[in-house]
N, C-alpha and C. Protein backbone atom coordinates (compact mmCIF):
# COMPACT_ATOMS: atom_id res chain seq x y z
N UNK A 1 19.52 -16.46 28.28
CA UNK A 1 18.28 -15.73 28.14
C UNK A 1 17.96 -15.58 26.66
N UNK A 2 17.01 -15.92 26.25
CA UNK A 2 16.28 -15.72 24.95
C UNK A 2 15.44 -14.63 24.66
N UNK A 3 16.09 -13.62 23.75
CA UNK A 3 14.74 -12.08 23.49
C UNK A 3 13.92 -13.31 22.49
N UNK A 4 12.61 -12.31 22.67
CA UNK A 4 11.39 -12.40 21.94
C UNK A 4 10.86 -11.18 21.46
N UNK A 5 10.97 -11.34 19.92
CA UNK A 5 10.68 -9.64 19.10
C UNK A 5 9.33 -10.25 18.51
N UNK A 6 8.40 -9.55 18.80
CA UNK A 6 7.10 -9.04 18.18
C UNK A 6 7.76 -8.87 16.90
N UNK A 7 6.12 -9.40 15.91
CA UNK A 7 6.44 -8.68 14.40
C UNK A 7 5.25 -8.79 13.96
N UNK A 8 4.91 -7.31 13.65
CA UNK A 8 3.82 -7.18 13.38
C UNK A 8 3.45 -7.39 11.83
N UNK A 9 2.08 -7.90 11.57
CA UNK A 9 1.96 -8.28 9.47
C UNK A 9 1.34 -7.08 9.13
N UNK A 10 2.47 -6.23 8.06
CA UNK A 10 1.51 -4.94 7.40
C UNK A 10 0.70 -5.52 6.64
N UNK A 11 1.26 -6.82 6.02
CA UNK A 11 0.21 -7.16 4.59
C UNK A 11 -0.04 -8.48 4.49
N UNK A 12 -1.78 -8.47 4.48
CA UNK A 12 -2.19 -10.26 4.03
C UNK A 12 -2.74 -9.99 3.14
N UNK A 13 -2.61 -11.36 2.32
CA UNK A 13 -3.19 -11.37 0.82
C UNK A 13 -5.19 -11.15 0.88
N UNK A 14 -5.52 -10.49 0.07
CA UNK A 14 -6.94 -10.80 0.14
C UNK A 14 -7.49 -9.68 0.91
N UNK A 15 -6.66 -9.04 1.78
CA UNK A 15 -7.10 -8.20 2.89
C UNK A 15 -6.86 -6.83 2.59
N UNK A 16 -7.71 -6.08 3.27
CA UNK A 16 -7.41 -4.63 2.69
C UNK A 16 -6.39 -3.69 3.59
N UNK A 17 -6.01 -2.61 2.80
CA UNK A 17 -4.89 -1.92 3.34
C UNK A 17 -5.16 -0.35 2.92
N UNK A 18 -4.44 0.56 3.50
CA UNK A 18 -4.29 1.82 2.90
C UNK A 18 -3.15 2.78 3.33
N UNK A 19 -3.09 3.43 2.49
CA UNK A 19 -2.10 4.60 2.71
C UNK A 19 -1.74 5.63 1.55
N UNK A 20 -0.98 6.65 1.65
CA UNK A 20 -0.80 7.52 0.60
C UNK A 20 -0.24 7.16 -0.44
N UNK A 21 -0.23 7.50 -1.70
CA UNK A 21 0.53 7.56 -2.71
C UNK A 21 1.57 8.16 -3.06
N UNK A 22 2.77 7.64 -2.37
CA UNK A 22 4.29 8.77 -2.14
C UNK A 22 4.78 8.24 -3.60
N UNK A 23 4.55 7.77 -4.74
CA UNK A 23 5.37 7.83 -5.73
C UNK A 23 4.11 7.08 -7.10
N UNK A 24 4.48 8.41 -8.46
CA UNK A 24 3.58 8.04 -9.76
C UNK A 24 4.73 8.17 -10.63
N UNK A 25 5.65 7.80 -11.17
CA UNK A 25 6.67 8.32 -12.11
C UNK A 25 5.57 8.25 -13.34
N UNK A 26 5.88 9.34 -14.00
CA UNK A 26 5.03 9.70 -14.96
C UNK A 26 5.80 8.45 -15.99
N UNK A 27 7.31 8.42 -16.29
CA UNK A 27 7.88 7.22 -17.05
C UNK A 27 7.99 5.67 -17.06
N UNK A 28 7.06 5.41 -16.27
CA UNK A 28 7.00 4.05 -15.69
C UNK A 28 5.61 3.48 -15.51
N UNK A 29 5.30 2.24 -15.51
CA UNK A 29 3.96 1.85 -15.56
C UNK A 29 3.36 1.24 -13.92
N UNK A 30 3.63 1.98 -13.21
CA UNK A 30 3.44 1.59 -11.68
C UNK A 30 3.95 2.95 -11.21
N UNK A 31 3.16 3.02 -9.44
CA UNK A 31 3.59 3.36 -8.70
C UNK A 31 3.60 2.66 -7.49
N UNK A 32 3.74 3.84 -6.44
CA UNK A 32 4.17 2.95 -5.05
C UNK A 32 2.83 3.64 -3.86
N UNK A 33 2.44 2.66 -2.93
CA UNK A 33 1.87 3.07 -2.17
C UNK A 33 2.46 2.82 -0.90
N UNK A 34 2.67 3.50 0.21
CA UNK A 34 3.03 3.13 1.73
C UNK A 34 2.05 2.82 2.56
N UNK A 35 2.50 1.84 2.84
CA UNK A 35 1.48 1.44 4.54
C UNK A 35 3.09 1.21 5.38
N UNK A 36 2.25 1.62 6.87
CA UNK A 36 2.64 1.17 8.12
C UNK A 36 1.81 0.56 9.33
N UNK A 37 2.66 0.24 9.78
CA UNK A 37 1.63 -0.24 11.12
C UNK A 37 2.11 0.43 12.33
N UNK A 38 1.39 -0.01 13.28
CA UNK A 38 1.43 1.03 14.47
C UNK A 38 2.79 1.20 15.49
N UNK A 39 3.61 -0.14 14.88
CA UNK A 39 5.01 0.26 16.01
C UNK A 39 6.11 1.20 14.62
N UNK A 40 5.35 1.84 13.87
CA UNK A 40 6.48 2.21 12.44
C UNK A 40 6.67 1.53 11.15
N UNK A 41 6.95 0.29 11.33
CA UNK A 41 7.16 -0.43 10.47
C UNK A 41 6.73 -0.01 9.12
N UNK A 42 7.57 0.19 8.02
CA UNK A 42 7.09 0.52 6.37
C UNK A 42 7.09 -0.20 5.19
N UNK A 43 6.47 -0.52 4.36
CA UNK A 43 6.48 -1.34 3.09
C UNK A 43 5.65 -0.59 1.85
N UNK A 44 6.30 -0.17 1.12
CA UNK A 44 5.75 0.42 -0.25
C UNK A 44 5.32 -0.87 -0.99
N UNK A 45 3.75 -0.79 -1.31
CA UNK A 45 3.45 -1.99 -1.92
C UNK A 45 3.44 -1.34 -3.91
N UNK A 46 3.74 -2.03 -4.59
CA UNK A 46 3.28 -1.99 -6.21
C UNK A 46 2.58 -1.82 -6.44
N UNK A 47 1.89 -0.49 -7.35
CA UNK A 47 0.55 -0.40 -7.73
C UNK A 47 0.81 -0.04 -9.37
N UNK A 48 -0.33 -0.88 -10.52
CA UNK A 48 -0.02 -1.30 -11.27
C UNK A 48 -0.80 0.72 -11.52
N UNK A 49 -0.21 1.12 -13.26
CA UNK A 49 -0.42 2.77 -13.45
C UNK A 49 -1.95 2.42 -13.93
N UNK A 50 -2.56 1.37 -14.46
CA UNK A 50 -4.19 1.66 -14.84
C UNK A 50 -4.75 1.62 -12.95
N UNK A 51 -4.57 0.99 -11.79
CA UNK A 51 -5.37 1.43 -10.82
C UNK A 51 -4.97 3.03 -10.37
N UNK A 52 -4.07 3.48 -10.91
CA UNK A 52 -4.21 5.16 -10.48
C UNK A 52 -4.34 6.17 -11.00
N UNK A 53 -5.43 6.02 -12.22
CA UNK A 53 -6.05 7.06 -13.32
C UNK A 53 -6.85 8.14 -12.07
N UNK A 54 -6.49 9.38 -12.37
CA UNK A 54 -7.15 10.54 -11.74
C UNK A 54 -6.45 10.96 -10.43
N UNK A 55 -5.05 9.69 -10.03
CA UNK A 55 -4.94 10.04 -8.68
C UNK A 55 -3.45 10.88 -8.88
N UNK A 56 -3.42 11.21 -7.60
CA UNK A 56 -1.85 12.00 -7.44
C UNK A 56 -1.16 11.77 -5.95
N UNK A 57 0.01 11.83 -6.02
CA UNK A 57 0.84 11.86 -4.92
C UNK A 57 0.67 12.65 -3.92
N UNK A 58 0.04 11.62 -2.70
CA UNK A 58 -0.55 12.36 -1.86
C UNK A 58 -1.67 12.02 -1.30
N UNK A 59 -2.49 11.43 -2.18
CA UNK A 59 -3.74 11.09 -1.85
C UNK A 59 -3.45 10.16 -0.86
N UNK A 60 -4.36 9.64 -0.17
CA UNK A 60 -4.97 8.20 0.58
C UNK A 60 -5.86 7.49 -0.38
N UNK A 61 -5.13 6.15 -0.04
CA UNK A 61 -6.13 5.56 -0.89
C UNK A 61 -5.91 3.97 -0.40
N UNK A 62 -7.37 3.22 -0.33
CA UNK A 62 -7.86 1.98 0.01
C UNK A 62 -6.99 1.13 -1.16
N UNK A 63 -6.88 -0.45 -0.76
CA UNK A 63 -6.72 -0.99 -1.66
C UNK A 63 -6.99 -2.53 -1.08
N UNK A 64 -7.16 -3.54 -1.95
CA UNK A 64 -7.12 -4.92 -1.84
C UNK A 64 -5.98 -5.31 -1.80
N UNK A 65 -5.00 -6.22 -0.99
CA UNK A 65 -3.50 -7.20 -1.44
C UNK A 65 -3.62 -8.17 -2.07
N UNK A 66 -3.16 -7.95 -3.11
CA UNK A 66 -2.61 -9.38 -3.87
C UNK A 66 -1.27 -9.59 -4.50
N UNK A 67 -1.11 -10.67 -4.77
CA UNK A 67 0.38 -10.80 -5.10
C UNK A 67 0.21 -11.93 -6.60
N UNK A 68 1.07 -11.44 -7.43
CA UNK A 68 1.56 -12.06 -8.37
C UNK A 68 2.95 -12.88 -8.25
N UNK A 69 3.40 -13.90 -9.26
CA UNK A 69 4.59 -14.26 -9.41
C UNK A 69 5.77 -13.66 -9.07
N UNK A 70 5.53 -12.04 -8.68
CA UNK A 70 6.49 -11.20 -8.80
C UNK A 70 6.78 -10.37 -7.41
N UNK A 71 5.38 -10.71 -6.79
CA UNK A 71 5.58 -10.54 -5.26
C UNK A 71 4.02 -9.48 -4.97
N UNK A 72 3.56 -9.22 -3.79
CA UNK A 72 2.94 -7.71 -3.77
C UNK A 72 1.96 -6.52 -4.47
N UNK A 73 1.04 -6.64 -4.48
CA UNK A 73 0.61 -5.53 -5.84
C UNK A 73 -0.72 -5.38 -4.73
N UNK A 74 -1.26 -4.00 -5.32
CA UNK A 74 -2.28 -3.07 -4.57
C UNK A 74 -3.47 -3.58 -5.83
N UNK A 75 -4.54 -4.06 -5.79
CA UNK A 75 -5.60 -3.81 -6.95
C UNK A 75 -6.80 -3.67 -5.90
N UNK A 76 -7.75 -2.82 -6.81
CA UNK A 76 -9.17 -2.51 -6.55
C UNK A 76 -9.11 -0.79 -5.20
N UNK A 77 -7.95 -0.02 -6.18
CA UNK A 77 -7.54 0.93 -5.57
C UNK A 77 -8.76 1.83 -5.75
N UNK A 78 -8.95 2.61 -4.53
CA UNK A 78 -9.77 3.16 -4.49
C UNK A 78 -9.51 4.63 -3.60
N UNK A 79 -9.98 6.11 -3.36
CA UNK A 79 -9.63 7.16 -3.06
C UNK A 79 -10.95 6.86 -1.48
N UNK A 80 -9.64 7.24 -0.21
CA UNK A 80 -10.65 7.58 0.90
C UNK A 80 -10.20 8.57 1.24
N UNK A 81 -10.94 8.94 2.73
CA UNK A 81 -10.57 10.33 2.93
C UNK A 81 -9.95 9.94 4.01
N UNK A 82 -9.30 11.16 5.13
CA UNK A 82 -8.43 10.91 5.95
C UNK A 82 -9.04 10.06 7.14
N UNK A 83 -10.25 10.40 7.51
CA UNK A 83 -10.97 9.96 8.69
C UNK A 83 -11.14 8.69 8.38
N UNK A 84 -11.24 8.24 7.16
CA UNK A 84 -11.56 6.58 6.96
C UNK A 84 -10.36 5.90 7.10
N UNK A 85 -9.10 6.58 6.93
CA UNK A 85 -8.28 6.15 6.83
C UNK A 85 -7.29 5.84 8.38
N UNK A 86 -7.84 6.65 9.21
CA UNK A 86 -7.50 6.81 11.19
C UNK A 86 -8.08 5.55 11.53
């Protein structure tokens, strides 16, 4: 007998995503944003520290996926509210 596991994609390039901002280290030039998808699944994507001028840990916030040489990154971050975000 052969299982078959579902796997769901939190992240395509080009495509938009959102979730809170669980990490800004004030000493570092990035933070982290979380997305999930609907069976749990988690991935903190890279967000470079110039897309999160004004924001704080906690917020929701929209973003575009893209990826560099280096893997992953959030740009064209933007602040929504919770209902946009359901």
């Amino acid at each position: 007998m052969t299982a078959i596991m579902a796997i769901d994609t939190i992240l395509v390039m080009g495509e938009q995503a959102d979730g809170p901002l669980v990490a800004q280290p004030t000493n570092k030039p990035y933070g982290w944003i979380r997305v999930e998808d609907e069976q749990g699944n988690r991935h903190l994507v890279y967000v470079p520290q110039r897309e999160l001028s004004g924001r704080k840990v906690g917020d929701i916030l929209g973003f575009t996926v893209s990826a560099n040489d280096k893997g992953a990154f959030a740009c064209h971050v933007e602040p929504i509210t919770e209902d946009e975000a359901a």
